[in-house]
N, C-alpha and C. Protein backbone atom coordinates (compact mmCIF):
# COMPACT_ATOMS: atom_id res chain seq x y z
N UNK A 1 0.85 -1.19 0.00
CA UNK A 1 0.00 0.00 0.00
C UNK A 1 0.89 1.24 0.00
N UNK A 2 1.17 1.88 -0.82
CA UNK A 2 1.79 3.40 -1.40
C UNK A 2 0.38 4.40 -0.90
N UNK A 3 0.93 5.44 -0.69
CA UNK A 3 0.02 6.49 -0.44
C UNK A 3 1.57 8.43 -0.45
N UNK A 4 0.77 8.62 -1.76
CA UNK A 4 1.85 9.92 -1.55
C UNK A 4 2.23 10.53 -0.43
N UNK A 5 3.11 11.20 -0.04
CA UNK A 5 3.46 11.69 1.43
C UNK A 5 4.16 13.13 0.27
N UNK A 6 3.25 14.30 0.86
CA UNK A 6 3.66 15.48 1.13
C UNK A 6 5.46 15.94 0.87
N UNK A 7 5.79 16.25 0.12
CA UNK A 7 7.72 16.74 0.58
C UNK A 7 8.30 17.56 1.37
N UNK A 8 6.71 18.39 2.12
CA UNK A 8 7.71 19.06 3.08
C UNK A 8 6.92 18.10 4.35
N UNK A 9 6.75 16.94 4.09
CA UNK A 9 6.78 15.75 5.33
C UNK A 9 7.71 14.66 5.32
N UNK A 10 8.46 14.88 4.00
CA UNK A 10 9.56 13.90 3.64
C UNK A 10 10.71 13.79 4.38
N UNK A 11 10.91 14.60 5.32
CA UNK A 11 11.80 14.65 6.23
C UNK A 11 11.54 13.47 7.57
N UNK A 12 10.27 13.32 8.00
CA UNK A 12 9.84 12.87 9.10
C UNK A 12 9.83 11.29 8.82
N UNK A 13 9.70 10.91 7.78
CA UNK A 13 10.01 9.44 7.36
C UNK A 13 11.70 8.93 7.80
N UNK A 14 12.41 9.79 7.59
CA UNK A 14 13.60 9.01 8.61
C UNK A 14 14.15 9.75 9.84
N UNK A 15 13.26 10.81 9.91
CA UNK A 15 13.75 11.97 11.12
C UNK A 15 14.31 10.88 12.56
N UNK A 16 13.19 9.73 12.72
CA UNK A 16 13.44 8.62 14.13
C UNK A 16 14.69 7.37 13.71
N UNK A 17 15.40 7.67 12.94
CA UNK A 17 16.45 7.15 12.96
C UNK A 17 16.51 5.59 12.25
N UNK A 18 15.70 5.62 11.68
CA UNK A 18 15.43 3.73 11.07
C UNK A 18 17.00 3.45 10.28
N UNK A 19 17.01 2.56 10.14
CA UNK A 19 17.63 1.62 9.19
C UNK A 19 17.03 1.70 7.99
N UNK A 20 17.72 1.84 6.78
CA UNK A 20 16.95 2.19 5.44
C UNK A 20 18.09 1.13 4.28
N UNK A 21 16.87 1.05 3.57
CA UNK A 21 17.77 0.39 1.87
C UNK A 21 17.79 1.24 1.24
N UNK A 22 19.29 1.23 0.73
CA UNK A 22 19.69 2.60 -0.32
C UNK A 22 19.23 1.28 -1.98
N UNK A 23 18.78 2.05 -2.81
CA UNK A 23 18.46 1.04 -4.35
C UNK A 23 19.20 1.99 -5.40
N UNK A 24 19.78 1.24 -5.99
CA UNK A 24 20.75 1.70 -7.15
C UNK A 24 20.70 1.33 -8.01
N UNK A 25 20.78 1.66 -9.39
CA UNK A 25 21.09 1.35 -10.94
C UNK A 25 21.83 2.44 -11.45
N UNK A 26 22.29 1.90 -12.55
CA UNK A 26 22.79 2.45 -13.35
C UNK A 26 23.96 1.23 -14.73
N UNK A 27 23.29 1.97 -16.18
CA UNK A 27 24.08 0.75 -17.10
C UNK A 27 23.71 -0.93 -16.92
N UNK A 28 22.41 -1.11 -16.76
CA UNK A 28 21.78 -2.50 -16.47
C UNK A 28 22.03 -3.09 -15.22
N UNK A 29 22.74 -2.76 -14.32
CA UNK A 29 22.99 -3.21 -12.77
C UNK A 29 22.27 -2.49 -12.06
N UNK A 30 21.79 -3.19 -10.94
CA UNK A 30 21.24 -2.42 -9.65
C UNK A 30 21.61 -3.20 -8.62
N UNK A 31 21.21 -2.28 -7.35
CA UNK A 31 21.70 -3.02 -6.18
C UNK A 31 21.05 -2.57 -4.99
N UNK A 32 20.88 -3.44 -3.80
CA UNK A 32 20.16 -2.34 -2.78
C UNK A 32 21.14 -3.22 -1.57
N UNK A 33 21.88 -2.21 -0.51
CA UNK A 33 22.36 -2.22 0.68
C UNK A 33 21.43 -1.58 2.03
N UNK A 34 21.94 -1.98 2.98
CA UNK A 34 21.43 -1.32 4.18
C UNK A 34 22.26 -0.36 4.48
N UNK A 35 21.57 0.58 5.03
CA UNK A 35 22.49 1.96 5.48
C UNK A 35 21.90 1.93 6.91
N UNK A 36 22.80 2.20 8.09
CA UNK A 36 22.12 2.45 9.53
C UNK A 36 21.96 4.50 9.63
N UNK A 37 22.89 4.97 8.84
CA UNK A 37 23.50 6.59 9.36
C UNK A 37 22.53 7.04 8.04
N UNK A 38 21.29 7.80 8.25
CA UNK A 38 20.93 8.56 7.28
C UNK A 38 19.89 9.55 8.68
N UNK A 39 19.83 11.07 7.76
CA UNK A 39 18.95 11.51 8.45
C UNK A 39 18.62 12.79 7.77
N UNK A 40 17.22 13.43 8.01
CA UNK A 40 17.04 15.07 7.02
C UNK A 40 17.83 15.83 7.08
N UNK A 41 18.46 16.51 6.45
CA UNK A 41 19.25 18.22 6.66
C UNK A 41 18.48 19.07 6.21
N UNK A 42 17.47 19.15 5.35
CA UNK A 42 16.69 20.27 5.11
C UNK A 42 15.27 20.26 4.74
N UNK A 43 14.53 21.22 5.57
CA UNK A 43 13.14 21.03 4.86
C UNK A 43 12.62 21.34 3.62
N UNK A 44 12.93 22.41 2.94
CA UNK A 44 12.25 23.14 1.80
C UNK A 44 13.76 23.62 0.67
N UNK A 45 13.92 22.70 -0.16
CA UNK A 45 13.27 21.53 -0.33
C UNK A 45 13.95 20.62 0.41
N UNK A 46 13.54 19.59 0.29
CA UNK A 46 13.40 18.49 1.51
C UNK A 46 15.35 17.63 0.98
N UNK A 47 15.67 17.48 1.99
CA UNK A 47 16.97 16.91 1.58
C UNK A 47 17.67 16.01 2.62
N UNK A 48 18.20 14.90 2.49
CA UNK A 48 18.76 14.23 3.36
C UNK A 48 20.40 13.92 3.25
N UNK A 49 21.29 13.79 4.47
CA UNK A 49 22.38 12.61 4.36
C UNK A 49 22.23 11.83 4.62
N UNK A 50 23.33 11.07 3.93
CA UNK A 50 23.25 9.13 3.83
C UNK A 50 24.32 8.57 3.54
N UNK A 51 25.61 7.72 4.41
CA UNK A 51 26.50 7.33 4.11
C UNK A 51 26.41 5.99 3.65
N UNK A 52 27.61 6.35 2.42
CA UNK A 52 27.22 5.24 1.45
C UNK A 52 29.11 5.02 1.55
N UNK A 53 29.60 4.26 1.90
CA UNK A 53 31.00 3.95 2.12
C UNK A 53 31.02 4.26 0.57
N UNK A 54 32.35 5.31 -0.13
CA UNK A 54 32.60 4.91 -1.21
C UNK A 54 33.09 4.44 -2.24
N UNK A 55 33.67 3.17 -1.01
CA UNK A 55 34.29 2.37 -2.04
C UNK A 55 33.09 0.50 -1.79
N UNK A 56 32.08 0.96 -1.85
CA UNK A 56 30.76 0.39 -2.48
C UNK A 56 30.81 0.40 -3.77
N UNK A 57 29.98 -1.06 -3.69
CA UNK A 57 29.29 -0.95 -5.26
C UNK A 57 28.01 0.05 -5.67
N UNK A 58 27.17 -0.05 -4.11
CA UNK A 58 25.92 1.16 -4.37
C UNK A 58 26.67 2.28 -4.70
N UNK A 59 27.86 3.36 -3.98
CA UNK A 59 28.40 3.99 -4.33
C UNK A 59 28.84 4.41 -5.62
N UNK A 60 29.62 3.64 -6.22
CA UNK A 60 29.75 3.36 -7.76
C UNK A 60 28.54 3.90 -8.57
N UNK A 61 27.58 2.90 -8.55
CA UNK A 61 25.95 3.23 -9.48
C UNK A 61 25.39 4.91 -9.13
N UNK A 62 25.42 5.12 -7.74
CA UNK A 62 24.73 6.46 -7.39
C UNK A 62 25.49 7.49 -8.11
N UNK A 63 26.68 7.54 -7.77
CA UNK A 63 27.83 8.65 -8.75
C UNK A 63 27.44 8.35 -9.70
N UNK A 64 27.22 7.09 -10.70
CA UNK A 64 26.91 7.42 -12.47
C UNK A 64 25.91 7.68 -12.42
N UNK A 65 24.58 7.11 -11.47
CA UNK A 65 23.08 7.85 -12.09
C UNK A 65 22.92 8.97 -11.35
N UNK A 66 23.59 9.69 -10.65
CA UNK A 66 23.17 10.90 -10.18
C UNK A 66 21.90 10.55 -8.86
N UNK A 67 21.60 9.73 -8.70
CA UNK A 67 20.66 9.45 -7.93
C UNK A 67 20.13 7.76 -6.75
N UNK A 68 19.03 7.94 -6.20
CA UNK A 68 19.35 6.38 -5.63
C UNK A 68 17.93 6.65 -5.05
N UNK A 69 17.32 5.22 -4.19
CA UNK A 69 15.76 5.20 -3.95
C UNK A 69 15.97 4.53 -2.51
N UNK A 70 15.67 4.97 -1.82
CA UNK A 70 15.67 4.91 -0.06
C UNK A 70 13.98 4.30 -0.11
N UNK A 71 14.37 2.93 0.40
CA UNK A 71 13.12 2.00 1.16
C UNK A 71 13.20 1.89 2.44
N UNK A 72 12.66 1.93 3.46
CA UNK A 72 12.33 2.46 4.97
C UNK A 72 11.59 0.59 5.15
N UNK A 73 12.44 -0.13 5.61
CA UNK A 73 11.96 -1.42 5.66
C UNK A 73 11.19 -1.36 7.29
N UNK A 74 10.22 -2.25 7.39
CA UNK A 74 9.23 -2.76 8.48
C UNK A 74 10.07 -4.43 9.03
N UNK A 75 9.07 -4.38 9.86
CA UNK A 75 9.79 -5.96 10.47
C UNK A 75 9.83 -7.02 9.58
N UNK A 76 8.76 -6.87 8.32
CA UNK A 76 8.53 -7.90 7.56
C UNK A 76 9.93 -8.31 6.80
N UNK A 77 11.11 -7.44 6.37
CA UNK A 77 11.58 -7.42 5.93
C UNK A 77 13.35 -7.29 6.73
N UNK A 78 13.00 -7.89 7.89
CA UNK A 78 14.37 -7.96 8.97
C UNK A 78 14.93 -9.00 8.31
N UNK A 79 15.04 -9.92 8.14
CA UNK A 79 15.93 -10.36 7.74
C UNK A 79 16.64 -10.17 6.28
N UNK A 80 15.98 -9.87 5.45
CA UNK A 80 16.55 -8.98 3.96
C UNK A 80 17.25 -7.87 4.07
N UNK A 81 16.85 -7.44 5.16
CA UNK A 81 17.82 -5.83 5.75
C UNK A 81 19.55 -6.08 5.75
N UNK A 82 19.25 -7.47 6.95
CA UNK A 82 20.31 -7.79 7.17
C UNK A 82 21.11 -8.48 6.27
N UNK A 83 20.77 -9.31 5.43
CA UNK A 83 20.83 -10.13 4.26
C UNK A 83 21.81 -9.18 3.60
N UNK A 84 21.14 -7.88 2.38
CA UNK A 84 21.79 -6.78 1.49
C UNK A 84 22.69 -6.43 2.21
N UNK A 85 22.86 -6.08 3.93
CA UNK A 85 23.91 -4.91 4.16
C UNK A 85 24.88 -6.01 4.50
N UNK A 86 25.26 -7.39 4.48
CA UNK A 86 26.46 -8.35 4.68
C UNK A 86 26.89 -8.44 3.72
N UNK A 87 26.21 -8.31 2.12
CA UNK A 87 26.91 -8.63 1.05
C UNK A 87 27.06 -7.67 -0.07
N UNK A 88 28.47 -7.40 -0.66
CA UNK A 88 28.85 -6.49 -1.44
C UNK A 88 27.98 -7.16 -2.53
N UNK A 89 27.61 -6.16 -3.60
CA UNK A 89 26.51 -6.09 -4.79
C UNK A 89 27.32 -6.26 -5.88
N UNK A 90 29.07 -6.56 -5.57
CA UNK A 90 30.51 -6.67 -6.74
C UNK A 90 30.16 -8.48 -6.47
N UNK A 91 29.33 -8.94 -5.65
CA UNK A 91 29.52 -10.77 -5.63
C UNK A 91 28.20 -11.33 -5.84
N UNK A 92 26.91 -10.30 -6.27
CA UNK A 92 25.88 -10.99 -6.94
C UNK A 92 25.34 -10.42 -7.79
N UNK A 93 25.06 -11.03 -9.04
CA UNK A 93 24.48 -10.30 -10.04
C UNK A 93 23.17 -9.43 -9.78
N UNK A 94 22.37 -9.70 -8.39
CA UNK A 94 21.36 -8.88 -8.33
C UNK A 94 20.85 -9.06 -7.10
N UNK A 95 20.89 -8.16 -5.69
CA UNK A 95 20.65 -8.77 -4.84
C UNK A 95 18.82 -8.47 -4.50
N UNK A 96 18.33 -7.55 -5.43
CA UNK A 96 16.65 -8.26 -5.62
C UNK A 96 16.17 -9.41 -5.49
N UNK A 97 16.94 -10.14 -7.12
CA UNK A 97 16.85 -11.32 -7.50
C UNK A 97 16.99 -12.29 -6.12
N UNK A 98 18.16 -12.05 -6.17
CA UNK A 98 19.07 -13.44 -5.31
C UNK A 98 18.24 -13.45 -3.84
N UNK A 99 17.60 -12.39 -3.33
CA UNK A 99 16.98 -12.96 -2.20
C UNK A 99 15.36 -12.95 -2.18
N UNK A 100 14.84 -12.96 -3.60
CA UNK A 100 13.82 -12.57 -3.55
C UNK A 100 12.89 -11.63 -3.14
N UNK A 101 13.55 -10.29 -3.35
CA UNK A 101 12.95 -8.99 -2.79
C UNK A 101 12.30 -8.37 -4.27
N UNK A 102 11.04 -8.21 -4.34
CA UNK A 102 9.83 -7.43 -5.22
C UNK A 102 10.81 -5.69 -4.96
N UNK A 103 10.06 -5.47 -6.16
CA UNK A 103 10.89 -4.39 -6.30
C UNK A 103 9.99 -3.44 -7.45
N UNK A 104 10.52 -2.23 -7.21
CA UNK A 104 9.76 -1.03 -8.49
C UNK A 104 10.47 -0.06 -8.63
N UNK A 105 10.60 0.24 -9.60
CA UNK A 105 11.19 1.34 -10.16
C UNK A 105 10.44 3.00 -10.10
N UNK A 106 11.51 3.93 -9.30
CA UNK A 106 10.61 5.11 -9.14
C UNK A 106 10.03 6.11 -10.00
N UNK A 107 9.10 6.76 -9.58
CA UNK A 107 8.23 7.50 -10.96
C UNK A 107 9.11 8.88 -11.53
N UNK A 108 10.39 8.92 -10.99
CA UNK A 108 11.24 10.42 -11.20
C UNK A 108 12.27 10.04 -11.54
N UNK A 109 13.19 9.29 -11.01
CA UNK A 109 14.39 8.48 -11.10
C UNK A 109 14.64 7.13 -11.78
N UNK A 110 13.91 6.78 -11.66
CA UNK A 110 13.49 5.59 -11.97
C UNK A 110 14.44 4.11 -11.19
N UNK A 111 15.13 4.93 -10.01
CA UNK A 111 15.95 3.59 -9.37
C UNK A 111 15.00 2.86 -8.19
N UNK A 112 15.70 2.10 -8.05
CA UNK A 112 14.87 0.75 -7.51
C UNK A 112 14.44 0.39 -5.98
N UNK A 113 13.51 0.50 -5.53
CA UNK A 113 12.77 0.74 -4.36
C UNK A 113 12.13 -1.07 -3.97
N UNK A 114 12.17 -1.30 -2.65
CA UNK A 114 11.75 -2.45 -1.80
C UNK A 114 9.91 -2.78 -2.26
N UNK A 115 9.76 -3.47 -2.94
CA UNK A 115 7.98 -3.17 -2.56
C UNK A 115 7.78 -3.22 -1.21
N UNK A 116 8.22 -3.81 -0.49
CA UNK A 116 7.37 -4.26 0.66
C UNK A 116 8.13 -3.92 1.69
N UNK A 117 8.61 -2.34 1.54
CA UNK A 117 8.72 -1.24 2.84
C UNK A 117 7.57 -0.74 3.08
N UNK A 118 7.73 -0.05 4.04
CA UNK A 118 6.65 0.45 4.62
C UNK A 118 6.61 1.98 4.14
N UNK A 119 7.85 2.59 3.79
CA UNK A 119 7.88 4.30 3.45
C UNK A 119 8.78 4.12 2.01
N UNK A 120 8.85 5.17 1.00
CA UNK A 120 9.96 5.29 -0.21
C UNK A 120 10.10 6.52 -0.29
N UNK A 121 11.27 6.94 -0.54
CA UNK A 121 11.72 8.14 -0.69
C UNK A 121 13.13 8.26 -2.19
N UNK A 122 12.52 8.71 -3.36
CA UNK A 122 13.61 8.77 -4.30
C UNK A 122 14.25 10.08 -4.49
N UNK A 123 15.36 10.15 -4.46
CA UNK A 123 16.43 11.23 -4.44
C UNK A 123 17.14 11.60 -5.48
N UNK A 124 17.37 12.78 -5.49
CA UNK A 124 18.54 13.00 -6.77
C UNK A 124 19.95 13.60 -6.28
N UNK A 125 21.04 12.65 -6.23
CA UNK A 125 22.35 13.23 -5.64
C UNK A 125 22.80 14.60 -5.66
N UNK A 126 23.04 15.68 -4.92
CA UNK A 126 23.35 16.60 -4.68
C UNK A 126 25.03 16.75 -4.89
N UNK A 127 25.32 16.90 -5.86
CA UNK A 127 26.96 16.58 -6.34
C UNK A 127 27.90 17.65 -5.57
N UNK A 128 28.83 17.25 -4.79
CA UNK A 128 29.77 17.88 -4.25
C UNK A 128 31.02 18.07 -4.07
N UNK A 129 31.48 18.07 -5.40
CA UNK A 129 33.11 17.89 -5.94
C UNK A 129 34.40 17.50 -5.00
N UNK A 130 34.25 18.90 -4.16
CA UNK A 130 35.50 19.17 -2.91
C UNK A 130 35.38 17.39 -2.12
N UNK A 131 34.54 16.99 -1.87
CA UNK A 131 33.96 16.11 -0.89
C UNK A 131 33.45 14.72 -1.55
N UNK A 132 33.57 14.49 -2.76
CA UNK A 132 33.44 13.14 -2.97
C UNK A 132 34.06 12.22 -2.63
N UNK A 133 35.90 12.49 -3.14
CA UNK A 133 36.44 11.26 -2.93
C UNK A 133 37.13 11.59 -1.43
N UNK A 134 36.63 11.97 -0.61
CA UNK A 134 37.42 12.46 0.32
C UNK A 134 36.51 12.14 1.97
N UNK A 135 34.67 12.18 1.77
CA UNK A 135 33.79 11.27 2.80
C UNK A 135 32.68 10.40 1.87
N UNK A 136 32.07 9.93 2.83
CA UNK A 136 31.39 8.64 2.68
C UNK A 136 30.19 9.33 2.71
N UNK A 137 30.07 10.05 3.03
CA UNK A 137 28.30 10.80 3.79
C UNK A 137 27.68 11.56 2.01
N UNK A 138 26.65 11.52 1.55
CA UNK A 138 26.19 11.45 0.18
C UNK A 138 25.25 12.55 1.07
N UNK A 139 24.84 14.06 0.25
CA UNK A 139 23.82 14.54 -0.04
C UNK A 139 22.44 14.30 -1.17
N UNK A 140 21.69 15.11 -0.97
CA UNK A 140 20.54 14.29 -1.82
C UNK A 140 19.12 14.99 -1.89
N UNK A 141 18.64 15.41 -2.97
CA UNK A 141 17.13 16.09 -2.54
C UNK A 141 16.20 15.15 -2.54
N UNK A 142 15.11 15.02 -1.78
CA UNK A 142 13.74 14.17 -1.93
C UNK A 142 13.04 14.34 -3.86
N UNK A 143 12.47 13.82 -4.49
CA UNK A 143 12.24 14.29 -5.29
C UNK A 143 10.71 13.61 -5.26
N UNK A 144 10.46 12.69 -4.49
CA UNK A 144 9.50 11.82 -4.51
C UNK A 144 9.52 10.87 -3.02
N UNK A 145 7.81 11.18 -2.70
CA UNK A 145 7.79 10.53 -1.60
C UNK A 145 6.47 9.81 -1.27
N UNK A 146 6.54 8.16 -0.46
CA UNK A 146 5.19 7.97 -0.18
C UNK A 146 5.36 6.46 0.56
N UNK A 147 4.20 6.21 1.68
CA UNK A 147 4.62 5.74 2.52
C UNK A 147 2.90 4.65 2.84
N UNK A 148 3.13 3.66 3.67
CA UNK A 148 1.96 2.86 3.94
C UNK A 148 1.04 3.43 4.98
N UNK A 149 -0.36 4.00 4.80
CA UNK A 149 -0.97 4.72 5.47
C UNK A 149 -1.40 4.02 6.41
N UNK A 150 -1.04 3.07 6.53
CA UNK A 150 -1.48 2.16 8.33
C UNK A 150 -0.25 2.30 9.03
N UNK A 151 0.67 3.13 8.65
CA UNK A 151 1.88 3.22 9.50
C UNK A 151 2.34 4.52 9.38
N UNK A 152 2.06 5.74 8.73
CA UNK A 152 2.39 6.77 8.42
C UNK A 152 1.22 7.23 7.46
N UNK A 153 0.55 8.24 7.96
CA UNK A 153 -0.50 8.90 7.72
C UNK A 153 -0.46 10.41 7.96
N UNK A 154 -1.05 11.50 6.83
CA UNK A 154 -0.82 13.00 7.67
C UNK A 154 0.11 13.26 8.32
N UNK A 155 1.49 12.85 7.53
CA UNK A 155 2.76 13.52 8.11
C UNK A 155 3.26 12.94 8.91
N UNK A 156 2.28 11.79 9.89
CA UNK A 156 3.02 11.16 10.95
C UNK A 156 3.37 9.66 11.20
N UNK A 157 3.94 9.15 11.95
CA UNK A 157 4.25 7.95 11.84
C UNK A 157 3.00 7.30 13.10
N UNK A 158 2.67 6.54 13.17
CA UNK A 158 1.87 5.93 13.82
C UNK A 158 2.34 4.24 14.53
N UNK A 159 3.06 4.37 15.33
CA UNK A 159 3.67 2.51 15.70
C UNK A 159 2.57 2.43 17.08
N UNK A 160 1.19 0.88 16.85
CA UNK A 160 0.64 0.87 17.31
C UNK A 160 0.77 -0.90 17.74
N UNK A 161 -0.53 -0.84 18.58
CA UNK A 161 0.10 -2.73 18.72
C UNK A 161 -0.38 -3.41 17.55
N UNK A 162 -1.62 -2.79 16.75
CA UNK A 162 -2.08 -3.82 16.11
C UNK A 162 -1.65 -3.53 14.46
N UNK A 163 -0.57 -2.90 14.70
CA UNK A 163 0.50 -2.93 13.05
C UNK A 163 1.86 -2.73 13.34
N UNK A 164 2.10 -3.60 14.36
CA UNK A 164 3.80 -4.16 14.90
C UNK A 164 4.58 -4.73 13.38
N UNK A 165 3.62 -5.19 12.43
CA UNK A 165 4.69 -5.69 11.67
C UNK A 165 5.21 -4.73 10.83
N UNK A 166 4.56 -3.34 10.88
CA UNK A 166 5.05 -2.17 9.87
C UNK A 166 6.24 -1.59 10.72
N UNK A 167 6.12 -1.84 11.54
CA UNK A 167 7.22 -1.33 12.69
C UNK A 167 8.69 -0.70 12.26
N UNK A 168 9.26 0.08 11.77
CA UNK A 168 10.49 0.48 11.35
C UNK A 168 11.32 -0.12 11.88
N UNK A 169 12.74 -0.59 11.61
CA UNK A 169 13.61 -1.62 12.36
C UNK A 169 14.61 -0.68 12.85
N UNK A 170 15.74 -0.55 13.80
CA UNK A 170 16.59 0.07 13.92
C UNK A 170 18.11 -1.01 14.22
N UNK A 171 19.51 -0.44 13.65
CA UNK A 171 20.21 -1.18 13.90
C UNK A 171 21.02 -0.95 14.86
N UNK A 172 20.86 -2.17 16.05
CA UNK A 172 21.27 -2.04 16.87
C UNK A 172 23.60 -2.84 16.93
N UNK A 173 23.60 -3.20 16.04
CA UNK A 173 24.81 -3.98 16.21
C UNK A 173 25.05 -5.07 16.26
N UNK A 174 25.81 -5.78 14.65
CA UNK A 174 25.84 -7.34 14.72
C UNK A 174 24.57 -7.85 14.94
N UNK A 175 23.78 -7.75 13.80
CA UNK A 175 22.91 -8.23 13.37
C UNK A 175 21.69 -8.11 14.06
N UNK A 176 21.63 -7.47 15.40
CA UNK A 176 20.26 -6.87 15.99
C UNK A 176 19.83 -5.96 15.90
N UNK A 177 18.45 -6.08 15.89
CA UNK A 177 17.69 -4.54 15.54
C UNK A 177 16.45 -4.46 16.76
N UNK A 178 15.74 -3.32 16.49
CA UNK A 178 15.06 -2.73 17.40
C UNK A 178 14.04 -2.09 16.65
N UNK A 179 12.74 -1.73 17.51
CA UNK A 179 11.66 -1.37 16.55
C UNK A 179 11.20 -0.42 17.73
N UNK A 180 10.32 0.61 17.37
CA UNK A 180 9.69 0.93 18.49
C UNK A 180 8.06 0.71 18.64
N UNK A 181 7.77 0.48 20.27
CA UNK A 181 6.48 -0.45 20.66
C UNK A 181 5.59 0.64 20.24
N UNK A 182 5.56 1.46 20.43
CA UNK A 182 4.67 2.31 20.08
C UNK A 182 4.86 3.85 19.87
N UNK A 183 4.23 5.04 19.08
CA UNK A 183 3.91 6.38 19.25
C UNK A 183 3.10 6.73 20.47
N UNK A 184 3.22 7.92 20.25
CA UNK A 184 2.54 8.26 21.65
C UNK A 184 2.34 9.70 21.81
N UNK A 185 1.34 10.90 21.22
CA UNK A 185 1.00 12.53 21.32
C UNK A 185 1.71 12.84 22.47
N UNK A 186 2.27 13.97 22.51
CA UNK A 186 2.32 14.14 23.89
C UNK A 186 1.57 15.60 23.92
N UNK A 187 0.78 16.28 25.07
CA UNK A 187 0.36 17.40 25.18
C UNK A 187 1.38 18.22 26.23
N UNK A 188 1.25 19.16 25.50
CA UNK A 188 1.80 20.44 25.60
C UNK A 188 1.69 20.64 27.02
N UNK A 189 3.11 20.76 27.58
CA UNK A 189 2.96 22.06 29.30
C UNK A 189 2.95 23.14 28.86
N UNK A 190 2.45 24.34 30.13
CA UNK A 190 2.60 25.53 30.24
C UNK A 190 3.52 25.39 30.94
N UNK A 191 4.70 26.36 30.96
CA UNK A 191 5.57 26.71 31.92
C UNK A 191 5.30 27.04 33.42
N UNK A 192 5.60 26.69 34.47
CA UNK A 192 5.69 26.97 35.69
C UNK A 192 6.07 28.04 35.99
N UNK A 193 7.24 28.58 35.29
CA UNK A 193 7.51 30.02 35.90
C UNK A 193 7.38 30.75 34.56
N UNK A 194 6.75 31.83 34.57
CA UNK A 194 6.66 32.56 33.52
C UNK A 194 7.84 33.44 33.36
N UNK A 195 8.05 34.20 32.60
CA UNK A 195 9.64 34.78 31.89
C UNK A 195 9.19 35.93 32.38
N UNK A 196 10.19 36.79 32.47
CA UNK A 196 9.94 38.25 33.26
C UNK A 196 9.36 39.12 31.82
N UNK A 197 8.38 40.32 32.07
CA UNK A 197 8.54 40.99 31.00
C UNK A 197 9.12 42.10 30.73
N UNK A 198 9.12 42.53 29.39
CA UNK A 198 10.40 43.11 29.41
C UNK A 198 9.57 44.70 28.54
């Protein structure tokens, strides 16, 4: 279930820190890894970092297509998380294929997205000469965004008991992850001491 998500809400899809699949093509290859370090830098327009070690094969593809497709995986998909981010994409012809991960191509970019995440976000690399061969950390604008409305709806994320399996994963280290049990509003205090006026 896709449901467009807003771009100046495109930030809030990894603002809580998930674990994400970076998807790559370029020249008939594609590839999708796990990334743990991504997060927004800007709202308007909407833009994220995302370290992509670059001496990767995703690395490689993103520099020639200028771009790459961030899937926001759920629990359904813990073990494929872990699966892509153990194996370099230079030792299988396709790691879609090879583990059986459904897949689509985005409506702007056209690189290659998880079906069965829970959020997608496709990007167009933000090229930064001084700083390519020199860090790992990739800029990037949103160009396209949209997410499963039983888990993210109106901007927000929603982790409830009775859609634990949409649950965003987080990586915790050597192969464990973490989800969170639930959201939760919080309402607003008034301050106790009011500020002097001036």
């Amino acid at each position: 279930m896709r449901q467009p998500v807003e771009l100046h809400h495109a930030s809030r899809l990894i603002n809580h820190g998930p674990t994400v699949l970076v998807g790559s093509a370029h020249g008939g290859r594609r590839n999708l890894m796990a990334a743990a370090w991504s997060m927004p830098v800007e709202f308007t327009p909407p833009r994220i970092a995302i370290v992509i070690d670059k001496k990767t094969f995703t690395r490689e593809l993103v520099s020639a297509s200028g771009g790459f497709a961030v899937s926001i995986p759920g629990r359904a998909l813990l073990d494929a998380t872990y699966a892509v981010g153990s194996v370099s994409g230079r030792d299988l012809p396709d790691k879609f294929s090879s583990y059986g991960i459904a897949s689509f191509d985005g409506p702007v970019l056209g690189q290659p997205f998880a079906t069965d995440a829970v959020a997608w976000m496709e990007c167009r690399l933000i090229p930064e000469p001084h700083t390519e061969d020199a860090y790992d950390t990739c800029f990037a604008e949103v160009v396209w965004a949209a997410a499963d409305p039983r888990v993210f709806d109106r901007g927000r994320w929603s982790f409830r008991d009775d859609n634990t399996e949409l649950h965003t994963l987080h990586h915790l280290g050597g192969g464990n992850f973490a989800w969170p049990q639930r959201s939760e509003q919080a309402t607003p205090l008034a301050p106790t001491i009011q500020p002097p006026r001036r």
